[in-house]
Protein backbone atom coordinates (compact mmCIF):
# COMPACT_ATOMS: atom_id res chain seq x y z
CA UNK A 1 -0.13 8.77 -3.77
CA UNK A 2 3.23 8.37 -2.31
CA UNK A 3 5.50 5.71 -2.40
CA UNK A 4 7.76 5.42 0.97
CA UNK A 5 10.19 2.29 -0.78
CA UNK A 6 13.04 3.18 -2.41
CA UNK A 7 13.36 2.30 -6.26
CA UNK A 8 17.15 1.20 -6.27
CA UNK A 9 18.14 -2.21 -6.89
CA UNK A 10 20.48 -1.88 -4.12
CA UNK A 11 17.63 -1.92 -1.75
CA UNK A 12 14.81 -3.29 -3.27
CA UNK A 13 12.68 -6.35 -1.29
CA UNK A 14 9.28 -7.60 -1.00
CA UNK A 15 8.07 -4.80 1.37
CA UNK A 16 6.59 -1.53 0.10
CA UNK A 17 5.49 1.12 2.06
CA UNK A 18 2.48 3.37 0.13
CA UNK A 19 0.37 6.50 1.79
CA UNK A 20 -2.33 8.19 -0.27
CA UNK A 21 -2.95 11.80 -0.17
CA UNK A 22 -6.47 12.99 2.02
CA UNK A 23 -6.25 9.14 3.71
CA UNK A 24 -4.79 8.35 7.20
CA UNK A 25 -2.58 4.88 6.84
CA UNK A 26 -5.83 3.28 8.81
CA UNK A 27 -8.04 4.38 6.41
CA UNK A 28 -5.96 3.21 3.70
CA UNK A 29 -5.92 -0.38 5.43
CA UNK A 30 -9.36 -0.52 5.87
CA UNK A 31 -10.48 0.66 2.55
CA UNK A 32 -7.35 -1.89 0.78
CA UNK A 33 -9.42 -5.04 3.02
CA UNK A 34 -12.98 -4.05 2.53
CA UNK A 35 -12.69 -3.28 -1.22
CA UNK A 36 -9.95 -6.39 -1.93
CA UNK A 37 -9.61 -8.15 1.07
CA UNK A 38 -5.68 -7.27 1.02
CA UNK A 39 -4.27 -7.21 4.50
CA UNK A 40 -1.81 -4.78 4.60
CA UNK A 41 -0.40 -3.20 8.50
CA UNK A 42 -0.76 0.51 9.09
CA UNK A 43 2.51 2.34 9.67
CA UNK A 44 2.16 5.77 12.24
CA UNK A 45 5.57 6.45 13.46
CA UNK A 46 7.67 9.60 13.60
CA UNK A 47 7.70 10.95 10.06
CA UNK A 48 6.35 7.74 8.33
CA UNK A 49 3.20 7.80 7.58
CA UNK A 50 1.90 4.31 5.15
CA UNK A 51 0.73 1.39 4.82
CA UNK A 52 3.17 -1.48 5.02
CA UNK A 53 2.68 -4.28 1.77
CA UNK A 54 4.51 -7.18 1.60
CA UNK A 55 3.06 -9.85 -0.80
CA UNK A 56 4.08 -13.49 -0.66
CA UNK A 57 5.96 -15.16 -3.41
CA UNK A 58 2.49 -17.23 -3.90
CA UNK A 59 0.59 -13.56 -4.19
CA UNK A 60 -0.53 -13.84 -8.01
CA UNK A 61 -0.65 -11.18 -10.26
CA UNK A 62 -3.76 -10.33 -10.14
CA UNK A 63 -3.97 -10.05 -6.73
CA UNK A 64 -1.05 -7.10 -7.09
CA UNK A 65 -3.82 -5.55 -9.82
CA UNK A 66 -6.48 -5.25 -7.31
CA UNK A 67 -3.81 -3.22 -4.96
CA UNK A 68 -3.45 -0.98 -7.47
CA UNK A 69 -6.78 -0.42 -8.68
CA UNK A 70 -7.80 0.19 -5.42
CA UNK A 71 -5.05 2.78 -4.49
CA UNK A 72 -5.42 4.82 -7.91
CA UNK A 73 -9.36 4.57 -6.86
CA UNK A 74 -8.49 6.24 -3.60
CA UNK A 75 -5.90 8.42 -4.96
CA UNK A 76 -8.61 10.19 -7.62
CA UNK A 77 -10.75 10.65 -4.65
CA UNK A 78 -8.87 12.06 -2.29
């Protein structure tokens, strides 16, 4: 798994960009709606390769725990 958003404080916001190993960005997006129902908008430009998450300020936690359980799920398998 790869994330595409920089770590610094200096440029941090509520948009992350995330790509999985073995998974195109659509297959990522599909897998992220169908397992969670988590919208997320695939990103295939240039050398950026992801899927684009931006949760809400109303996304709850636990919503942000499915995310991740479903990327570390895809990341094992891929």
């Amino acid at each position: 798994m790869k994330l595409h958003t920089s770590l610094k404080p200096a440029f941090s916001c509520a948009i992350a960009g995330v790509s999985v190993n073995g998974f195109t960005p659509a297959e990522v997006d599909k897998r992220l709606f169908e397992a969670a129902r988590i919208h997320t908008v695939s990103v295939s430009r240039e050398n950026m390769h992801c899927v684009r998450v931006t949760p809400h300020v109303y996304t709850r936690l636990a919503d942000l725990d499915k995310l991740v359980s479903v990327l570390r799920d895809m990341a094992g398998k891929g």
